[in-house]
Protein backbone atom coordinates (compact mmCIF):
# COMPACT_ATOMS: atom_id res chain seq x y z
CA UNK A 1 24.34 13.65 21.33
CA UNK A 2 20.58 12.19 21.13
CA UNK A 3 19.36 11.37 18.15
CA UNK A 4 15.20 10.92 16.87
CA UNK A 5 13.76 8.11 14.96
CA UNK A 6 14.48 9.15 11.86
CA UNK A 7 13.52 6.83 8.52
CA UNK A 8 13.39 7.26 4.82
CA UNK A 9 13.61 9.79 2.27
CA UNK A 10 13.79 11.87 5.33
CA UNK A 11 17.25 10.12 6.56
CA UNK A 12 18.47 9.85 2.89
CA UNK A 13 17.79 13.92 2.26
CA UNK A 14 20.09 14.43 5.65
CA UNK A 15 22.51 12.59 5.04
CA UNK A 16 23.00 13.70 1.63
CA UNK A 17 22.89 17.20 2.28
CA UNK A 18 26.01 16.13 5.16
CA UNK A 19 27.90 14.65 2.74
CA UNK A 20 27.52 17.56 0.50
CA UNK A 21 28.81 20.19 2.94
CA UNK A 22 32.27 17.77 3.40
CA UNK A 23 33.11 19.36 -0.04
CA UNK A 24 32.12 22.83 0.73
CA UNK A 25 33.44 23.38 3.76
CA UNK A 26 36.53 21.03 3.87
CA UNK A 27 38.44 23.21 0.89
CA UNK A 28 41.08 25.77 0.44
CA UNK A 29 39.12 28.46 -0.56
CA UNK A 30 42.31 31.06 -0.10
CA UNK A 31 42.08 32.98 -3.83
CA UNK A 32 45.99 33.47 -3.66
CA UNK A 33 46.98 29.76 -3.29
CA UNK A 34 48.78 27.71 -5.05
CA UNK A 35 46.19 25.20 -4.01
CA UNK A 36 42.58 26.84 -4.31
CA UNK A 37 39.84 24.34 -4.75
CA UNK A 38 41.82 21.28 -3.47
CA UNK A 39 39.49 19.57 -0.76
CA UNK A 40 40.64 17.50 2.31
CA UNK A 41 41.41 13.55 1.85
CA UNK A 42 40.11 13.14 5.47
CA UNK A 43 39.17 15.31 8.72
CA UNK A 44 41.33 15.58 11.83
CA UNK A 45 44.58 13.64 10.58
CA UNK A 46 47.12 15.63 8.22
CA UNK A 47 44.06 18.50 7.47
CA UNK A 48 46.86 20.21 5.53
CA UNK A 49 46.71 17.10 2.67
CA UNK A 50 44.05 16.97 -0.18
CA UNK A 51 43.30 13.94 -2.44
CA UNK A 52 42.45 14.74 -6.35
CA UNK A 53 40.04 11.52 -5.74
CA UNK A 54 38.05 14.38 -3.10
CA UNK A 55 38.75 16.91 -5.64
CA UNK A 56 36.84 15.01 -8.23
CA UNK A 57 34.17 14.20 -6.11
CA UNK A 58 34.19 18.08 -5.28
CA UNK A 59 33.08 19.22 -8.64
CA UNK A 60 30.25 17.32 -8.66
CA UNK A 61 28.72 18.09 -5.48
CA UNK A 62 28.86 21.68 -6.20
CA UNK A 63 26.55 20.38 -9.53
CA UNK A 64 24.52 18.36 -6.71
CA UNK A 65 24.53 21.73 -4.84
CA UNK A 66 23.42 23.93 -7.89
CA UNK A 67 20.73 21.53 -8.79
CA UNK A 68 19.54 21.43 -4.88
CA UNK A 69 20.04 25.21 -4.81
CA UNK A 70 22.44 24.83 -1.70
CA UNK A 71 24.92 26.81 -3.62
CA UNK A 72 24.48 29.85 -6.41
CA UNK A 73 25.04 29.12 -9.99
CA UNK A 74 27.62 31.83 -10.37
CA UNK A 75 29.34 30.54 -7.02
CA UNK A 76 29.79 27.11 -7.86
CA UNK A 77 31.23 27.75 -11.23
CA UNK A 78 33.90 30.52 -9.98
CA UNK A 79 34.76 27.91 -8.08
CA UNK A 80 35.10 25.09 -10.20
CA UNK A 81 36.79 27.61 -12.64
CA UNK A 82 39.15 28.58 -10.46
CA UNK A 83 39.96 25.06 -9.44
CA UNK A 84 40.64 23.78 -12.89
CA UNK A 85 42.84 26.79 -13.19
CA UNK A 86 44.86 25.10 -10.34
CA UNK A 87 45.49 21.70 -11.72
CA UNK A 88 46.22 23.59 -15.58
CA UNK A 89 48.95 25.63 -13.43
CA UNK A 90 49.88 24.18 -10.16
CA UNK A 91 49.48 20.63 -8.86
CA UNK A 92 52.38 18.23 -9.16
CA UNK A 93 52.52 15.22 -11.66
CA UNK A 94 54.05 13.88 -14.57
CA UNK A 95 52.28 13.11 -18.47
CA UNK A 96 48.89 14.40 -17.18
CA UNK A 97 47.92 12.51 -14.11
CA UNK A 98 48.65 13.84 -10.92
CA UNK A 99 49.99 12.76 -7.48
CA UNK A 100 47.39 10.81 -5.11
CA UNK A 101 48.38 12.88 -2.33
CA UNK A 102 49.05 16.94 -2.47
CA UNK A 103 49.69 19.87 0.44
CA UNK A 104 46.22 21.57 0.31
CA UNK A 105 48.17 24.98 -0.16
CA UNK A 106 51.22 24.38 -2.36
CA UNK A 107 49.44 21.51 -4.32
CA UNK A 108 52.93 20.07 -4.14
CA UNK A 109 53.23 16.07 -3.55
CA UNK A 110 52.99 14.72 0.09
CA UNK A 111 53.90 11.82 2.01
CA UNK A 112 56.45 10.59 -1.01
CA UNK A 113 52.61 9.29 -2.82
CA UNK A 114 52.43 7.84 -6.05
CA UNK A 115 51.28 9.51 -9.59
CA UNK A 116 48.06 7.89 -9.08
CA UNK A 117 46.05 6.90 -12.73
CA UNK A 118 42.81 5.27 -10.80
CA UNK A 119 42.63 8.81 -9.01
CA UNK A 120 43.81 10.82 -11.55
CA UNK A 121 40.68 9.64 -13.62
CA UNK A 122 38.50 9.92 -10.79
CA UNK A 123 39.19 13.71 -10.72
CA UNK A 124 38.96 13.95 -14.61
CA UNK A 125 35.39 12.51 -14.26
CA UNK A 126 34.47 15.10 -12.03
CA UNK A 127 35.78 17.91 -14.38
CA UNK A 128 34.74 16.24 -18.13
CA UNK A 129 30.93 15.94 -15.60
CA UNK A 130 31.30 20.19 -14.93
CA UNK A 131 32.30 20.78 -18.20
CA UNK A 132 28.70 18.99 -19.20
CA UNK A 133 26.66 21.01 -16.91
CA UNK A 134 28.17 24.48 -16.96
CA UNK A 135 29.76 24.86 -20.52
CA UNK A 136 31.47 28.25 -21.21
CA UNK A 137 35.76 28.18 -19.98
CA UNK A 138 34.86 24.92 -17.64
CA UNK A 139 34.07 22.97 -20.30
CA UNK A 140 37.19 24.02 -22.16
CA UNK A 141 39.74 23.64 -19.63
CA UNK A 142 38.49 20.11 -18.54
CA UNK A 143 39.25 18.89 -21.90
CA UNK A 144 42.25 20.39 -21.77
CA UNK A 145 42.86 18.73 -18.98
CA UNK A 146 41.33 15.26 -20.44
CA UNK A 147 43.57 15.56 -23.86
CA UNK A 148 46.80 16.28 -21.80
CA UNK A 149 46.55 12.57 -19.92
CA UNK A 150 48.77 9.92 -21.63
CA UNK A 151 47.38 6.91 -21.50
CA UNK A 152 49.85 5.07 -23.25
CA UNK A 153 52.52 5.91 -21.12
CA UNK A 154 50.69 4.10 -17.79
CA UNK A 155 50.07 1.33 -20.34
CA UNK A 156 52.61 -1.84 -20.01
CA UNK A 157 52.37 -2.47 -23.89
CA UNK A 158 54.06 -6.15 -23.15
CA UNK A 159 51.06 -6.96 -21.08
CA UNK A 160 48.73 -4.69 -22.51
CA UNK A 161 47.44 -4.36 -18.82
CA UNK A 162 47.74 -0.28 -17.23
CA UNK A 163 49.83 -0.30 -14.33
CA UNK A 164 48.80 0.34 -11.11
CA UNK A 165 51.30 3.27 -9.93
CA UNK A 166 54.37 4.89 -10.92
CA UNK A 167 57.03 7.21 -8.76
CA UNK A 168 60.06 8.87 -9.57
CA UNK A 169 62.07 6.63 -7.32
CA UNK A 170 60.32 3.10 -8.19
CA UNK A 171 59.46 3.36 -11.35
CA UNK A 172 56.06 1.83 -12.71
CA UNK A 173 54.50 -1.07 -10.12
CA UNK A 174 51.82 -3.47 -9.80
CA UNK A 175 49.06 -3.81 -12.67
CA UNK A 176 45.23 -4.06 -13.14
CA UNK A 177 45.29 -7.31 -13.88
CA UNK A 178 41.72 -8.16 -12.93
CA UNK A 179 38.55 -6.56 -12.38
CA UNK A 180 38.01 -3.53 -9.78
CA UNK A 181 37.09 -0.02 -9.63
CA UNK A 182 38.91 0.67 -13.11
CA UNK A 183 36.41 0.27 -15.13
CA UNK A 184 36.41 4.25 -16.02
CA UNK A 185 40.20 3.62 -17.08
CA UNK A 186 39.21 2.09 -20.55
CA UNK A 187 36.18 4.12 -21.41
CA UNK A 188 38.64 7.21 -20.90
CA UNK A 189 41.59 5.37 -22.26
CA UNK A 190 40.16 4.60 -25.75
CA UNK A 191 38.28 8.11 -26.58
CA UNK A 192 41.26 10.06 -26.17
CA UNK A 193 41.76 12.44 -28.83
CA UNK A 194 45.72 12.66 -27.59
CA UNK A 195 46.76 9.81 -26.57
CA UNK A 196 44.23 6.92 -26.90
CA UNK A 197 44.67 3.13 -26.09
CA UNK A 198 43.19 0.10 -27.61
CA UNK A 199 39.99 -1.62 -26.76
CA UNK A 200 42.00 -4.89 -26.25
CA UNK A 201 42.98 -3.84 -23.03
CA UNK A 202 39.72 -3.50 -21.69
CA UNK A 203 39.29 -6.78 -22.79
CA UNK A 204 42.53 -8.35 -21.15
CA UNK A 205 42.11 -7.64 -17.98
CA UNK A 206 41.00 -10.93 -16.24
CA UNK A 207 37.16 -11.64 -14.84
CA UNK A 208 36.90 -14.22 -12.55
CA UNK A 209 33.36 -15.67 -11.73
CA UNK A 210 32.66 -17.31 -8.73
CA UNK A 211 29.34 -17.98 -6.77
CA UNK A 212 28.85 -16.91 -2.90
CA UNK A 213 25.54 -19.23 -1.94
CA UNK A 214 22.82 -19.08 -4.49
CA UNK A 215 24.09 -15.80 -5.76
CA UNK A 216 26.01 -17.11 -8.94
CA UNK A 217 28.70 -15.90 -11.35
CA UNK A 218 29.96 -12.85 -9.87
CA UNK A 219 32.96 -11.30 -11.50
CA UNK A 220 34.75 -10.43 -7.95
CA UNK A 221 37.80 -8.08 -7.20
CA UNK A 222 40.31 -9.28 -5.15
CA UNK A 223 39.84 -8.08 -2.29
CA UNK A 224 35.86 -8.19 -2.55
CA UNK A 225 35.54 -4.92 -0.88
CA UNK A 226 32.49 -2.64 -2.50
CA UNK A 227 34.49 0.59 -3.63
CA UNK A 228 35.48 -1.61 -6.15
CA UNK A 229 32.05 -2.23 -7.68
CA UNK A 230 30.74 1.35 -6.82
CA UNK A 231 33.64 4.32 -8.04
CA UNK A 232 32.86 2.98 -11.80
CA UNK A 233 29.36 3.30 -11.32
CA UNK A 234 29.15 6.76 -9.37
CA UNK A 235 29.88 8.23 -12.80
CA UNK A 236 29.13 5.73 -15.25
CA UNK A 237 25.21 4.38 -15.77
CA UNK A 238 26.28 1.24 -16.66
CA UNK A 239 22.14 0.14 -16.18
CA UNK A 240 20.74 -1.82 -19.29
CA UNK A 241 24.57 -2.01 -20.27
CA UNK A 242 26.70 -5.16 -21.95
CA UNK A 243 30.04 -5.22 -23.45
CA UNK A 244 31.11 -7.93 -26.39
CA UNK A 245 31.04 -10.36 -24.08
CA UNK A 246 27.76 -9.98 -22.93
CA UNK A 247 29.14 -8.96 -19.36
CA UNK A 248 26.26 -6.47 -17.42
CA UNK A 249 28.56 -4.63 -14.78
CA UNK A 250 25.48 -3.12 -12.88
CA UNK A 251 23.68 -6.50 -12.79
CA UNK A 252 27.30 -7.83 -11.65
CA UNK A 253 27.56 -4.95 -8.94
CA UNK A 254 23.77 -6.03 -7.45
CA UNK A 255 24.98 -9.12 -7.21
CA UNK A 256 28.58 -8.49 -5.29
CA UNK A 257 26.52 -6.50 -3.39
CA UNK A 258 24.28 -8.92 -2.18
CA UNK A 259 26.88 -11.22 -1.66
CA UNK A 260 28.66 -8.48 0.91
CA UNK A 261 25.63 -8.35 2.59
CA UNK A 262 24.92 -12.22 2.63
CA UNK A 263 28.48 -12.44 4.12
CA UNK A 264 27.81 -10.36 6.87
CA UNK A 265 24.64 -12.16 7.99
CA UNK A 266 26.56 -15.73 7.55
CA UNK A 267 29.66 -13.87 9.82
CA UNK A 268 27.37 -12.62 12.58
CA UNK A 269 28.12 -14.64 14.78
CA UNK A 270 31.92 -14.06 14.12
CA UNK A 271 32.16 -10.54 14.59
CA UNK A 272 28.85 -8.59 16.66
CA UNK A 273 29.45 -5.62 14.43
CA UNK A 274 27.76 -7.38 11.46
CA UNK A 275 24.07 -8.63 10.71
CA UNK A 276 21.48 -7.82 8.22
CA UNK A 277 21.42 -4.08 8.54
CA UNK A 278 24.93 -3.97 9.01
CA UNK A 279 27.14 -4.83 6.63
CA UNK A 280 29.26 -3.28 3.32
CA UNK A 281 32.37 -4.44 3.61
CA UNK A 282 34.49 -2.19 2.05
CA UNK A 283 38.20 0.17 2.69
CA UNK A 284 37.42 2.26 5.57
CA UNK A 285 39.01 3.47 8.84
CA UNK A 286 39.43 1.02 11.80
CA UNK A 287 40.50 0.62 15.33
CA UNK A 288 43.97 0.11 13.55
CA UNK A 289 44.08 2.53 10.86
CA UNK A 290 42.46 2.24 7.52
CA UNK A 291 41.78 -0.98 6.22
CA UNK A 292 40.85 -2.77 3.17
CA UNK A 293 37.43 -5.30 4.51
CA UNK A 294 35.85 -7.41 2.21
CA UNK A 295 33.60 -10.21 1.24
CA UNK A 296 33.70 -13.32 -0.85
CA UNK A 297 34.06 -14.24 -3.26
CA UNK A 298 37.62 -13.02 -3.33
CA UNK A 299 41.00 -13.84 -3.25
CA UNK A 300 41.97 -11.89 -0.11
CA UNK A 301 43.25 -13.94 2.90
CA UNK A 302 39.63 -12.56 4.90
CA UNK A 303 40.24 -13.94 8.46
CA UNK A 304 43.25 -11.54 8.50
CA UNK A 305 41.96 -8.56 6.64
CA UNK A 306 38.49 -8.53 8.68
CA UNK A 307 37.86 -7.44 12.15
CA UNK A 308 34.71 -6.64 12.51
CA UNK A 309 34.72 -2.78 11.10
CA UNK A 310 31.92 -1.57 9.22
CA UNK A 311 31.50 1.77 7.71
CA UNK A 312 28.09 3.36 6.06
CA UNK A 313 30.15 4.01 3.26
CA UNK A 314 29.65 0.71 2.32
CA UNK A 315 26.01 0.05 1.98
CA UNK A 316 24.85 3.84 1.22
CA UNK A 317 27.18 3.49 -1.47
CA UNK A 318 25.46 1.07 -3.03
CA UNK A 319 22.13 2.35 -2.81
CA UNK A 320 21.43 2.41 -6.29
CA UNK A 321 21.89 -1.71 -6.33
CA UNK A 322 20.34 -2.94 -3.63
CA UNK A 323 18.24 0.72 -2.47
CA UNK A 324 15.92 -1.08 0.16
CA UNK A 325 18.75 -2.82 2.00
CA UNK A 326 21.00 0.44 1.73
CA UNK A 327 17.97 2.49 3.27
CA UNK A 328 17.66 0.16 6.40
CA UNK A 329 21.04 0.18 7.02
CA UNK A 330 21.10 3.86 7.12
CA UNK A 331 17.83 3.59 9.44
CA UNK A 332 19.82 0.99 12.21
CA UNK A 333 22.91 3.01 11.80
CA UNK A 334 21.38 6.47 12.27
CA UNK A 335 18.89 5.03 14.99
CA UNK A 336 21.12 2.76 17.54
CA UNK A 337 24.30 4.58 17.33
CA UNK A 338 24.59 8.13 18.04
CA UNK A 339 28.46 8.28 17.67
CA UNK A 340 28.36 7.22 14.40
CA UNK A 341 26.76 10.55 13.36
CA UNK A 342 28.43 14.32 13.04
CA UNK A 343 28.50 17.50 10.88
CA UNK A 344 29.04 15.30 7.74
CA UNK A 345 26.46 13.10 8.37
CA UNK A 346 27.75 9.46 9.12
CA UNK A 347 31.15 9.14 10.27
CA UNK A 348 33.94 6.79 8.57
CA UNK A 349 33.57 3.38 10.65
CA UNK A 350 32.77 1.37 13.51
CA UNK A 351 33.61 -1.72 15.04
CA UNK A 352 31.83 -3.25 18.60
CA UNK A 353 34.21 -5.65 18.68
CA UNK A 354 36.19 -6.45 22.07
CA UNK A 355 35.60 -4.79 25.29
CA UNK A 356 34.31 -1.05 24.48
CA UNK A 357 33.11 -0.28 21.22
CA UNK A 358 34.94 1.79 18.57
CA UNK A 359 33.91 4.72 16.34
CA UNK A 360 35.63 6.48 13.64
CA UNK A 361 35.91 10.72 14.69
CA UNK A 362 36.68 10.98 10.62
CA UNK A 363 35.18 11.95 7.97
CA UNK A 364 37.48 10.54 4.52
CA UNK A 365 36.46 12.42 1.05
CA UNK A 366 36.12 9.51 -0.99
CA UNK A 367 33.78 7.83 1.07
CA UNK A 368 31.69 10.93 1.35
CA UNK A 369 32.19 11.49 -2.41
CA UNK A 370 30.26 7.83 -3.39
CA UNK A 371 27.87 8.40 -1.04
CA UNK A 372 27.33 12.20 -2.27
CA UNK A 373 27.13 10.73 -5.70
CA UNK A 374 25.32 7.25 -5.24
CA UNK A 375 22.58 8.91 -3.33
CA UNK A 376 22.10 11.66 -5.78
CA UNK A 377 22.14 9.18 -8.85
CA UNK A 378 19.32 6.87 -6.84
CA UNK A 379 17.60 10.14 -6.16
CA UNK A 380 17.71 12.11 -9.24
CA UNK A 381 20.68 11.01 -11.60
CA UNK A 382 22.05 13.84 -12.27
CA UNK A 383 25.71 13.04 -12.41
CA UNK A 384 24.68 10.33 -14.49
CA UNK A 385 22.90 12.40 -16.80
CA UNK A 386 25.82 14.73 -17.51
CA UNK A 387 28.87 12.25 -17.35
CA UNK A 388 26.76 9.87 -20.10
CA UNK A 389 26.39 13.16 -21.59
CA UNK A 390 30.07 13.81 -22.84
CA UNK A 391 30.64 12.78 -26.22
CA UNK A 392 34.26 11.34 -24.82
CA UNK A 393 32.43 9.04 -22.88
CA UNK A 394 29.93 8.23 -25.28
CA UNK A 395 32.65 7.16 -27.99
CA UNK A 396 34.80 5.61 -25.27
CA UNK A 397 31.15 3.16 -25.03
CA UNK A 398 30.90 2.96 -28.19
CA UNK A 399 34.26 1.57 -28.89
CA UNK A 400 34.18 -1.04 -25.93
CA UNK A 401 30.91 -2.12 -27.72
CA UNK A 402 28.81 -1.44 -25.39
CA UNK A 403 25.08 -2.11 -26.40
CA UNK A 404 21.74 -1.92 -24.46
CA UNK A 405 21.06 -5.07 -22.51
CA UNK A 406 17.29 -5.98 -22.65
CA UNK A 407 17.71 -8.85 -20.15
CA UNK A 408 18.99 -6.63 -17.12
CA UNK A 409 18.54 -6.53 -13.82
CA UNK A 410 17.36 -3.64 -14.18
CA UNK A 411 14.37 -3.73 -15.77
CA UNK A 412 13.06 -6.19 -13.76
């Protein structure tokens, strides 16, 4: 494939429409499934398994398609109608969040997953967002869907931390114990009319601070890898934002993201993928599978977890942070590697490490989904418009005490 010089608003408009036609084409569309409206977790490998992450991430582009009038009105909301109708009737879980991983047909678990809360709400965002926009039976069956999610249940009420996943056979595991993509976790958690949690567990979970060169007091994940300052964010406008403690999570996400970046310049030398146009360190597919890369600060063991794999994921992502960066990564992506580039739009990874080069033949929904999302919310905000819409959302705020920050980021 050859590709043309191709820069700006022009390269951003591609690749969002690419991104967009993941979720309409890579969907069971069959009307007398079990599993209609369930979308792909990836291309190529195990086509016949969906993610309710991609599912999420689904409704809203078919908003993003309405608004862009890629799609019909009427089309997109038989078809989020219908979808809701699947997850009311059909896909497998337990207290009202679902399995991680479901056959695309029978919308029956797969690959012995977890009951996944963090993608659970990720789907529930998408829905509570179509209810916004199209009203009428959507609106009512995604709050159906919303009131029917115990939160207490995935709550460890001795730690007063969620846990992190539950099966059958183990039992509950793990815990968000410090800050990462959860953020949507409390704001859901607390306005529930059902089952509703306290604001003290938003304000357990631990933030670390540390500093990565002149870029100071970062509250980092663990892994420092940028889905987990982004999948908040893709829904929530968290711009102009502080909680009690006077904590700014978009003015904490520019900076983690400027810190990826800064670690990929200070690494270039380490790994040839990386320099100043390519970075966004993040979970992605690699030469060995998919992998979690990160950045400091963090608390991941980085000279095992790196190898040189970077996906676009990472910095398009994060386009609403750091928007001029994001954009010329895009540019030296799109213009020195035609590989890299396919029906979707940019592919999942690569790595030009070792003796021949490596790119990703995938496409995975998430990372199609934040860059669907992050490029429509620098572009237009829509999603943001309609998620900060729902009154769920804005009492779940409201409770956190959230209040408007005048000495953002943001409005400088």
């Amino acid at each position: 494939m050859r590709l043309f010089k191709c820069f700006g608003k022009r390269l951003i408009m591609k690749e969002f429409k690419k991104s967009y036609n993941f979720f309409i084409k890579e969907v069971n569309l069959n009307k007398n499934s079990n599993g209609y409206g369930l979308v792909r977790d990836k291309t190529i490998i195990a086509d016949n398994v969906a993610s309710i992450a991609s599912v999420g991430y689904g409704l809203a582009a078919l908003i993003i398609g309405v608004e862009n009038k890629w799609i019909k009105y009427k089309n997109a909301y038989d078809r989020i109608n219908r979808t809701l109708d699947t997850f009311i009737h059909n896909v497998d879980g337990k207290n009202g969040f679902y399995y991680h991983f479901i056959n695309i047909e029978t919308a029956k678990r797969e690959w012995n997953c977890e009951i996944s809360i963090i993608d659970t709400a990720i789907f529930i965002c998408g829905a509570l967002t179509a209810g916004e926009y199209f009203g009428g039976e959507i609106r009512k069956k995604a709050e159906l869907l919303y009131k029917r999610i115990n939160w207490e249940w995935y709550l460890n009420k001795d730690t007063n931390y969620f846990y992190m996943g539950y099966t059958p056979e183990k039992n509950f595991w793990e815990k968000w114990d410090m800050y990462a993509e959860q953020l949507m976790l409390y704001i859901l958690g607390v306005s529930s009319p059902t089952f509703p949690v306290d604001k003290s567990t938003y304000y357990n979970f631990k933030k670390e601070k540390s500093d990565y060169k002149d870029i100071k007091d970062i509250i980092y994940s663990y892994g420092g890898n940028l889905f987990t300052y982004q999948f908040s964010h893709a829904w929530i406008n968290f711009m102009n934002l502080k909680d009690e403690d006077g904590i700014d999570w978009f003015e904490n996400s520019i900076k983690a993201t400027k810190a990826n970046r800064q670690y990929c310049i200070d690494n270039k030398n380490l790994f040839k993928t990386y320099n100043e146009n390519s970075w966004g360190l993040t979970a992605c597919l690699g030469p060995n599978g998919y992998g979690l890369y990160g950045s400091e600060p963090c608390k991941s063991d980085l000279s095992i977890e790196n190898d040189g794999t970077i996906t676009p994921c990472g910095a398009i992502g994060s386009i609403v942070f750091t928007p001029n960066e994001s954009i010329k990564a895009m540019e030296y992506y799109y213009n020195n590697f035609p590989k890299l580039w396919g029906k979707y739009g940019f592919k999942d990874g690569y790595n030009l490490e070792g003796s021949k080069p490596w790119f990703a033949n995938e496409y995975i929904g998430i990372d199609k989904g934040i860059e669907l999302l992050m490029i429509d919310n620098y572009l237009y905000g829509t999603i943001w418009k309609y998620f900060m819409r729902n009154s769920y959302v804005k009492d779940g705020l409201k409770k956190l005490g959230f209040t408007k920050n005048k000495n953002s980021f943001a409005n400088l």
